[in-house]
Protein backbone atom coordinates (compact mmCIF):
# COMPACT_ATOMS: atom_id res chain seq x y z
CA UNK A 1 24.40 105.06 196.69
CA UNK A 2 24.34 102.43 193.94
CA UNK A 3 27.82 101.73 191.95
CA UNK A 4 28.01 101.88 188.04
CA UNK A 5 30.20 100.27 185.33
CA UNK A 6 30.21 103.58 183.63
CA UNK A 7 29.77 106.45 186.03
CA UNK A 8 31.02 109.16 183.73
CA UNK A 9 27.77 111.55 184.10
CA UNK A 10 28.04 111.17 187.83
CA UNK A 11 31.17 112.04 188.29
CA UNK A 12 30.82 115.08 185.51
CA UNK A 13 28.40 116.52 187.59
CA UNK A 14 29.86 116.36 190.42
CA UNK A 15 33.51 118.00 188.77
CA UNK A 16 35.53 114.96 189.41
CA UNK A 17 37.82 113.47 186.66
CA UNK A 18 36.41 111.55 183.95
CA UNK A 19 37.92 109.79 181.41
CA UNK A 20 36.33 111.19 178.43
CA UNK A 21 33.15 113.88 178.24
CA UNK A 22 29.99 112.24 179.10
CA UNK A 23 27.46 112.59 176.85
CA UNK A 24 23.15 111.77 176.41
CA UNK A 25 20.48 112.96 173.97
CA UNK A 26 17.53 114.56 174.55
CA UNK A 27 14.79 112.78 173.06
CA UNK A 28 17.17 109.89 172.82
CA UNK A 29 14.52 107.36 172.73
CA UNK A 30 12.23 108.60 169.72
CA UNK A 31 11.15 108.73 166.34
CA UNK A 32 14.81 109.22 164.42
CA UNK A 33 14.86 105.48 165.69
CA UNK A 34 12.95 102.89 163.14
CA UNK A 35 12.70 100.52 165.93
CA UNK A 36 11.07 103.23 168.43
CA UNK A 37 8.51 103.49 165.42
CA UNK A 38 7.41 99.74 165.45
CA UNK A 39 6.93 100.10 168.90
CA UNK A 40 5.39 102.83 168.80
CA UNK A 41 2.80 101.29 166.21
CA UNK A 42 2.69 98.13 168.22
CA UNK A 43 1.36 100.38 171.03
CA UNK A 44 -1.44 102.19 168.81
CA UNK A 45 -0.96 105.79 170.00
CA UNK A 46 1.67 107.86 171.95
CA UNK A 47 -0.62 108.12 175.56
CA UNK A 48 -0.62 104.33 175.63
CA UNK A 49 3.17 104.03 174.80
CA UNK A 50 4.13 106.15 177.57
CA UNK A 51 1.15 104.24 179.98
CA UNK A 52 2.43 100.99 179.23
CA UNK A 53 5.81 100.29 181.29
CA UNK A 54 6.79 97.13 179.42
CA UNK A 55 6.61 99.01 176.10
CA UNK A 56 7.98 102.23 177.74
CA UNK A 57 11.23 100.52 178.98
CA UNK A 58 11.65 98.84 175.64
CA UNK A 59 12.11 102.12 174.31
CA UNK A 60 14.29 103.64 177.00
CA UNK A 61 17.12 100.54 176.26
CA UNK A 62 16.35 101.21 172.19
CA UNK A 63 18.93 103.76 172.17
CA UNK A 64 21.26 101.88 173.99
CA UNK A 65 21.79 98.95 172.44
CA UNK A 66 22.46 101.24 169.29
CA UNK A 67 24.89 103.88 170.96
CA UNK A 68 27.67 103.77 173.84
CA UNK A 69 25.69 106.40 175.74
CA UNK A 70 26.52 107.60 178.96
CA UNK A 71 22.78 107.53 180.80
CA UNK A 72 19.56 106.58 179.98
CA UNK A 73 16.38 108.70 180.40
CA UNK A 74 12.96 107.63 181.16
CA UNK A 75 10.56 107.45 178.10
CA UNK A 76 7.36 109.53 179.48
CA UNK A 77 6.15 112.97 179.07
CA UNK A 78 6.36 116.45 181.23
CA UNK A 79 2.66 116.65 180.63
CA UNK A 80 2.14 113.44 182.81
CA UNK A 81 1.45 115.50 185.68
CA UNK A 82 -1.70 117.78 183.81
CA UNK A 83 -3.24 114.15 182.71
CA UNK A 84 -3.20 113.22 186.12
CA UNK A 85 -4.99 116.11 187.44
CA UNK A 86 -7.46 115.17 184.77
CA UNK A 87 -7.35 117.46 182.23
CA UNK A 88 -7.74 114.48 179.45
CA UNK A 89 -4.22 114.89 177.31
CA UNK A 90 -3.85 113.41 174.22
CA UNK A 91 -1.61 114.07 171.16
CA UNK A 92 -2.32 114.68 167.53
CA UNK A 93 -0.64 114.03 164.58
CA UNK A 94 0.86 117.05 163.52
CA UNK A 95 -0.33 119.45 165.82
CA UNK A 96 1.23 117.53 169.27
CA UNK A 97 -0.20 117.69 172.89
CA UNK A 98 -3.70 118.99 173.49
CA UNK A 99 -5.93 119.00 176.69
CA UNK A 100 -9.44 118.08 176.74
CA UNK A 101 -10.29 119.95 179.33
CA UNK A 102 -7.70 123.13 179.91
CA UNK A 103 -8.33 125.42 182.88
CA UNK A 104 -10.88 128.05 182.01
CA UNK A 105 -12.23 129.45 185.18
CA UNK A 106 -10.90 130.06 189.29
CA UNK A 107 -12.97 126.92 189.87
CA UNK A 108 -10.93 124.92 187.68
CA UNK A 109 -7.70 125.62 189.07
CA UNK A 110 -9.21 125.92 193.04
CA UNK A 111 -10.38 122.04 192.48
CA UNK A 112 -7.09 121.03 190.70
CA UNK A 113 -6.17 117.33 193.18
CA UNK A 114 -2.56 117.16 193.04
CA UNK A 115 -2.11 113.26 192.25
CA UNK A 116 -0.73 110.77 194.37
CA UNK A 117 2.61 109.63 192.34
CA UNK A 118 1.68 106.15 193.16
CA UNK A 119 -1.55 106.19 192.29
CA UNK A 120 -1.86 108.23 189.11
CA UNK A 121 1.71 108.16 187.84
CA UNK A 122 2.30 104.76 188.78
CA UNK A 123 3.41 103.78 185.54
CA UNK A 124 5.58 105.94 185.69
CA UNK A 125 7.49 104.85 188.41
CA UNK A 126 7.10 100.90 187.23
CA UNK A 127 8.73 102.01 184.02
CA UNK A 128 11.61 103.05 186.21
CA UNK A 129 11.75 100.12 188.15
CA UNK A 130 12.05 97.84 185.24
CA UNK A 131 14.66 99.67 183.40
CA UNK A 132 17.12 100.40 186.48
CA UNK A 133 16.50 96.30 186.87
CA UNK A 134 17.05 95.85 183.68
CA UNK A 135 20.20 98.45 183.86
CA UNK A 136 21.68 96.29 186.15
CA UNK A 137 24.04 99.34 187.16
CA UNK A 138 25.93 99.65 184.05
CA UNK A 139 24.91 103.63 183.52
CA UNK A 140 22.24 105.90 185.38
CA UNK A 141 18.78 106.17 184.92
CA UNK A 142 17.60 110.20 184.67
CA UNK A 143 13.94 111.21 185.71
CA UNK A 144 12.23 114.56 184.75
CA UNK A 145 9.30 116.59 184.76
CA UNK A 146 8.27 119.45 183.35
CA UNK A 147 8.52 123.08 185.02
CA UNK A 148 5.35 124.41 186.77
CA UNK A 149 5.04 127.44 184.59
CA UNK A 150 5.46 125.02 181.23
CA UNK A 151 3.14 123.13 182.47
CA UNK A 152 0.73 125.91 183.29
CA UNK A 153 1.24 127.44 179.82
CA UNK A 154 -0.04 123.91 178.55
CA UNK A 155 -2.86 123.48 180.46
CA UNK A 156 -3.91 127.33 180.00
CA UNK A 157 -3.76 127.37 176.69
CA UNK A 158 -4.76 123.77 176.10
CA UNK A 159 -1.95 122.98 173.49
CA UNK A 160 1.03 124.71 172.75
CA UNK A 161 0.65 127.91 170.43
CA UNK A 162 3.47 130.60 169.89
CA UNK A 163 1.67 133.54 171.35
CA UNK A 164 0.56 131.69 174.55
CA UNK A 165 -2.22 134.74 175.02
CA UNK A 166 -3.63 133.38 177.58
CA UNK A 167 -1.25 132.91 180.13
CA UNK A 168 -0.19 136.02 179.37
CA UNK A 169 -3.30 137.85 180.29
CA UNK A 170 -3.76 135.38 183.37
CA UNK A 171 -0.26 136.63 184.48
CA UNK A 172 -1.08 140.54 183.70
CA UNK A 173 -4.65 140.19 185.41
CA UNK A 174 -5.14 137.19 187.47
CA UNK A 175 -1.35 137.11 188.97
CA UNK A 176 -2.58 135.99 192.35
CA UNK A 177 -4.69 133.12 190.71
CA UNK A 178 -1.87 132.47 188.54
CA UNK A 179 0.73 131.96 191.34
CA UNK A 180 -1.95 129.25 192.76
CA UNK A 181 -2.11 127.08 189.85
CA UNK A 182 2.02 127.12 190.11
CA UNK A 183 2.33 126.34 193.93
CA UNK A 184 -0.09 123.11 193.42
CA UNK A 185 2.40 122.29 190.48
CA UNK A 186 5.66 122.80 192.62
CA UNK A 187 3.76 120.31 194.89
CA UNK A 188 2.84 117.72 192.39
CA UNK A 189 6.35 118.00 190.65
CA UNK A 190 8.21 117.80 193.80
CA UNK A 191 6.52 114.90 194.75
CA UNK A 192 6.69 113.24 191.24
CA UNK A 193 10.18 113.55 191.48
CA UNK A 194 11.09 112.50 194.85
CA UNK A 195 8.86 108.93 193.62
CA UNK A 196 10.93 108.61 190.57
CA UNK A 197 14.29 108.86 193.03
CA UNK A 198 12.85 106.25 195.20
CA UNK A 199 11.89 104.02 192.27
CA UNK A 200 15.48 103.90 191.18
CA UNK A 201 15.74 107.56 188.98
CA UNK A 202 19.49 108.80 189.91
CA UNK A 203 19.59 111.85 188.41
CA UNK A 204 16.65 114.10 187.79
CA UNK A 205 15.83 116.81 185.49
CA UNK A 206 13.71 119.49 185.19
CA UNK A 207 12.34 120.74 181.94
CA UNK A 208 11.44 124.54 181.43
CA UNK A 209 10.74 124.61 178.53
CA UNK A 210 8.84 128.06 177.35
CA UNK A 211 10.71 129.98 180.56
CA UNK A 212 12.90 131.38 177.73
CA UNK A 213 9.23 133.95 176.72
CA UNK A 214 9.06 135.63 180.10
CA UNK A 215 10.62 139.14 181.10
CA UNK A 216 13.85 138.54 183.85
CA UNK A 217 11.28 139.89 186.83
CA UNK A 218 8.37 137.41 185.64
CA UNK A 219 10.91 134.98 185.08
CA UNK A 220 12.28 135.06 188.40
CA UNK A 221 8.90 135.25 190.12
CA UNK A 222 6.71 132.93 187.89
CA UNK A 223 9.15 130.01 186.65
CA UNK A 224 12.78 130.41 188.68
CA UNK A 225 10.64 131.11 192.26
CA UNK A 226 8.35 127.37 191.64
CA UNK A 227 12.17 125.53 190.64
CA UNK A 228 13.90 126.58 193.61
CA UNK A 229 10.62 125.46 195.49
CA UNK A 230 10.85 121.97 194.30
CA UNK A 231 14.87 121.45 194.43
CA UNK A 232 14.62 122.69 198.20
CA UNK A 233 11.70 120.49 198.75
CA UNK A 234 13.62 117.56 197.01
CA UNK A 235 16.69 118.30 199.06
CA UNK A 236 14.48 118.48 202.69
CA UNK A 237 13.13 115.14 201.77
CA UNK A 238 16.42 113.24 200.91
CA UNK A 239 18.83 114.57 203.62
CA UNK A 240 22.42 113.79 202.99
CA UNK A 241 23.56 113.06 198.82
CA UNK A 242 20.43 114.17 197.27
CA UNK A 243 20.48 113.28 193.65
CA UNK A 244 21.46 115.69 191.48
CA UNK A 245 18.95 118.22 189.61
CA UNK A 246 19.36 119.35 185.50
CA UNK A 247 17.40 122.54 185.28
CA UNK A 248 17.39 123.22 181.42
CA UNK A 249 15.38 126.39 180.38
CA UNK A 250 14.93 126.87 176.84
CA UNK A 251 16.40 130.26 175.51
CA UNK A 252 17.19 131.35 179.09
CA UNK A 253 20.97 131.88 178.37
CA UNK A 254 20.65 135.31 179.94
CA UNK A 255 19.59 134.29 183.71
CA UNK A 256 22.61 131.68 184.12
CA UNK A 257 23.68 133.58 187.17
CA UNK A 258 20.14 133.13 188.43
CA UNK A 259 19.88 129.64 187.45
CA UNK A 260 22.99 128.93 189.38
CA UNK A 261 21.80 129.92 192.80
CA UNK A 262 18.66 128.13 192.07
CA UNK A 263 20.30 124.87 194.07
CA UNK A 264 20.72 122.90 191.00
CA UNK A 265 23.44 120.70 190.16
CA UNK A 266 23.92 121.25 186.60
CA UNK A 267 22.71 123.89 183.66
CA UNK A 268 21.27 122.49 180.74
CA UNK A 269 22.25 125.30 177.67
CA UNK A 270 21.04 125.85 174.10
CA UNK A 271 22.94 126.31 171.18
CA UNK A 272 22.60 130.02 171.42
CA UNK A 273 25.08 130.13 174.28
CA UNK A 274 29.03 129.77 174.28
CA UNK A 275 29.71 127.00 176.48
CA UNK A 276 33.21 128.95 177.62
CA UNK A 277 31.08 132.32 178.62
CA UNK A 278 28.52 130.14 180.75
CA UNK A 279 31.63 128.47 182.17
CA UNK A 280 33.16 132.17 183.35
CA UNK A 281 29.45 133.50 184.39
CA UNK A 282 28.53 130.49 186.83
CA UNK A 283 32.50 130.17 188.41
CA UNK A 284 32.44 126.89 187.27
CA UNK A 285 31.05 125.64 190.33
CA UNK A 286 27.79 124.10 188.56
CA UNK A 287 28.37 121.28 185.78
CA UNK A 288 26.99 122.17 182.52
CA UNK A 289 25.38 120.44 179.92
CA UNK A 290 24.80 121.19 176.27
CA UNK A 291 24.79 121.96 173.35
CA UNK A 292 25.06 121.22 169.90
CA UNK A 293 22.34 122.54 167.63
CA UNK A 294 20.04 119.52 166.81
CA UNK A 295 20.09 120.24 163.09
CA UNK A 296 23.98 119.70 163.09
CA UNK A 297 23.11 116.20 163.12
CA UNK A 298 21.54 116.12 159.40
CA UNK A 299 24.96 117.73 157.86
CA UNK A 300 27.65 115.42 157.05
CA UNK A 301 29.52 113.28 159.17
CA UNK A 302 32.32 115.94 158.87
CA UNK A 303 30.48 118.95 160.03
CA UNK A 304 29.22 116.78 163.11
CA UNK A 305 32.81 115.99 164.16
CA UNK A 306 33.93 119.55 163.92
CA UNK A 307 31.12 120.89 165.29
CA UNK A 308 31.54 118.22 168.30
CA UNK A 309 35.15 119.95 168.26
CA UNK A 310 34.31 123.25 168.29
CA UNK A 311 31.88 122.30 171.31
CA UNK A 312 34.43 120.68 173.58
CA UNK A 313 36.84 123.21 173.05
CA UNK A 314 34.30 126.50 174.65
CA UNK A 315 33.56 124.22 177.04
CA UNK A 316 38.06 123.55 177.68
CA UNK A 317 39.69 121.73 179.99
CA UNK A 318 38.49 119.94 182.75
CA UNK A 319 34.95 118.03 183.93
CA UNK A 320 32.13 119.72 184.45
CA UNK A 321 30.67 118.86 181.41
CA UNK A 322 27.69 116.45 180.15
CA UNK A 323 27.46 116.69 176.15
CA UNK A 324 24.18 117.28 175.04
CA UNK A 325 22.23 118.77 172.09
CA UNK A 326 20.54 122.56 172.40
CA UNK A 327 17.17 120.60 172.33
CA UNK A 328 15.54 117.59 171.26
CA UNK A 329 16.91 115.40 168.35
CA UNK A 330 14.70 115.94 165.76
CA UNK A 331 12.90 113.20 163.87
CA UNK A 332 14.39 113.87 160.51
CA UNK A 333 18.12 112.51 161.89
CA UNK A 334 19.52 109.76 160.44
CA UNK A 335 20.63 107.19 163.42
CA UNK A 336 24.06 106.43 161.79
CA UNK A 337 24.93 110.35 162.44
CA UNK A 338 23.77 109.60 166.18
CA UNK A 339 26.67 107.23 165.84
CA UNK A 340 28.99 109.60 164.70
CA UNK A 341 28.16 112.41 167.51
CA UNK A 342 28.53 109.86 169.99
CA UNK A 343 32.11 109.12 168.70
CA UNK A 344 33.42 111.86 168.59
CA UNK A 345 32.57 113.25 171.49
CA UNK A 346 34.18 110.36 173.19
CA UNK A 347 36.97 109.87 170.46
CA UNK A 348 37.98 113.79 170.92
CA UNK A 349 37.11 114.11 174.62
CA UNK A 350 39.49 111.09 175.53
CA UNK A 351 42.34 111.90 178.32
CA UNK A 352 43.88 109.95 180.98
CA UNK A 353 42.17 109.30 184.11
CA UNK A 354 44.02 110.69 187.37
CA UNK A 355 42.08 109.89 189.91
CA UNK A 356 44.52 112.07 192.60
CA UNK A 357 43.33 115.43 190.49
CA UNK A 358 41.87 118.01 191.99
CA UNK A 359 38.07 118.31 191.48
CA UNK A 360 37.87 121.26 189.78
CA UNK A 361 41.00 121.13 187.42
C-alpha cells in the first residue's frame, strides 16, 4: 500500500490517531473556483472537460494549490457510466444532465452493454493516473460513482425532475424489470470502481444520491441491496486491505444502522443529522464523514468558524471523523470562505499525536 506525506483521511477512516480532523469538499474542484471557470471555458462544454484527462487533472490539483486539503477527488461525473452504455448525456445550462436517449421500453434496458472500464471510461482512469503521478504521494486520490438506483432514476427519467414519476411507476409495476436495469448497474459500477483502484484511486466513494425518496423496504431492496452488491464484489476482487468505501446517501439519516452493515468503511451524513447521534447509532465502529450545511459557507467568516465548532464538538473526541459539507459546495461560495472552513477545522481540531493510543479512543 502506497505511503503519504499527509495520511490524515487514511488513518481517520480507519480510527487511528490523527493529528487534527481530516477534512475534503464535495465538489471541491468546481465552479466557486474562477480558475475551474477558465478551464472550464478553455474546454468548451462540461462533457469534454470531464473527457479530456489533461484538462480534468488540472482541475482536480485547482483546489489544492488553493487549500491545505486532506485528499483529492477525481473531477468526472456519476453519470459516466449511463454515457457509456450510450444513452448520449449531455448537460444544459440551467437545467443540468439530460439523456438523449433514456430507457423507454424492456428492449432498452435487455440490450443495455455494460462497458468495458478500459474501453469506454478510459479517460477516466487516465485522469487518475496523471493526478496520483502528479500527487506524488503527498495526499490520496478518492474515486466514485454513482449508486445504481441514482443512476437508474437518471436514465429513466432522462434528467433529473423532483417527482421522478417514472421510476416510480417502473418500481410499482415493472419491479422485476426494474431490479434488471440495477443488477447490470451493480456490474458496471463494481467494475468501474475496481479500474479506478487499479489506476491509482485509494479511496472510493459511492454516491446515492436520490436514495433519501424511497420508503425503508424499497430502500433496502432497490438502492441498499445493489451497494452491498458492489462493496462485496469490490472486496472478492481485492483480497486482503481493500480500499476503503464512502457510501453517502442523501437524506438517508434514518437507515444509518442499515448503512453500517452494508460493508462500508465510512458514512457520508447531511446536515440534517447530529454527528454525536450517528456516532451512538453505528457503535462507532464505521468512520463518519460530514457535515456542514453548504450554505454556511456564504455567512461570515464568524458563523463558519462556529459552525465548524459546533460540528467537531457532536462529532467529540477521538478519530473517526473526515470533515465534510452535507452536500456539494455550491457555486455562489466565495473561495476565501473555503479558506476559512479549511482553517478552522484544522486550527480547532488540532491535538497531539500519540501514536501508542488505542484505535478507538
Amino acid at each position: 500500500m502506497m505511503e503519504f506525506k499527509n495520511d490524515r483521511l487514511l488513518r481517520a477512516i480507519r480510527h487511528q490517531p490523527v493529528d487534527m480532523t481530516p477534512v475534503w469538499i464535495m465538489r471541491q474542484a468546481g465552479r466557486y473556483l474562477p480558475e475551474y471557470r477558465a478551464t472550464r471555458q478553455k474546454a468548451g462544454n462540461f462533457m469534454t472537460l470531464c473527457k479530456t484527462p489533461e484538462l480534468a487533472c488540472e482541475v482536480t490539483l485547482q483546489p489544492l494549490a488553493r487549500f491545505p486539503l486532506d485528499a483529492a477527488i477525481v473531477f468526472s461525473d456519476i453519470l459516466t457510466i449511463p454515457d457509456a452504455m450510450g444513452l448520449g448525456l449531455h448537460f444544459i445550462e440551467g437545467e443540468g444532465p439530460v439523456f438523449e436517449r433514456p430507457l423507454r421500453s424492456e428492449w432498452d434496458i435487455q440490450n443495455l452493454a455494460i462497458p468495458d472500464p478500459e474501453i469506454s471510461l478510459r479517460y477516466v482512469l487516465d485522469t487518475i493516473r496523471m493526478i496520483t503521478h502528479e500527487l506524488a504521494g503527498k495526499i490520496p486520490l478518492i474515486g466514485f460513482c454513482g449508486s445504481p438506483w441514482t443512476l437508474a432514476t437518471y436514465m429513466i427519467e432522462g434528467r433529473a425532475n423532483k417527482s421522478f414519476s417514472m421510476i416510480q411507476a417502473m418500481l410499482q409495476q415493472q419491479s422485476q424489470l426494474l431490479r434488471t436495469l440495477l443488477h447490470k448497474l451493480a456490474e458496471a459500477v463494481s467494475m468501474h470502481l475496481y479500474a479506478q483502484i487499479k489506476a491509482g484511486a485509494q479511496v472510493v466513494m459511492i454516491f446515492d444520491t436520490w436514495g433519501g425518496m424511497l420508503n425503508t423496504a424499497d430502500y433496502q431492496a432497490y438502492s441498499l441491496h445493489y451497494i452491498q452488491q458492489i462493496i462485496a464484489n469490490l472486496t472478492a476482487k481485492q483480497g486482503a486491505s481493500p480500499v476503503p468505501v464512502i457510501l453517502f446517501t442523501k437524506a438517508g439519516g434514518q437507515w444509518l444502522e442499515l448503512m453500517a452493515h452494508s460493508g462500508c468503511d465510512v458514512i457520508g451524513v447531511d446536515w440534517l443529522v447530529n454527528l454525536g447521534h450517528a456516532r451512538q447509532r453505528v457503535d462507532n465502529k464505521i468512520a463518519l464523514q460530514g457535515n456542514l450545511n453548504p450554505d454556511i459557507l456564504c455567512q461570515t467568516e464568524e458563523v463558519i468558524r462556529a459552525e465548524v465548532a459546533r460540528v467537531l464538538a457532536e462529532y467529540g473526541v477521538g478519530s473517526g471523523h473526515i470533515f465534510n459539507l452535507g452536500h456539494g459546495i455550491t457555486p455562489n461560495v466565495p473561495p476565501e470562505h473555503v479558506a476559512v472552513l479549511v482553517d478552522a477545522v484544522h486550527t480547532l481540531s488540532q491535538r497531539p499525536l500519540n501514536l501508542n493510543a488505542t484505535s478507538r479512543e
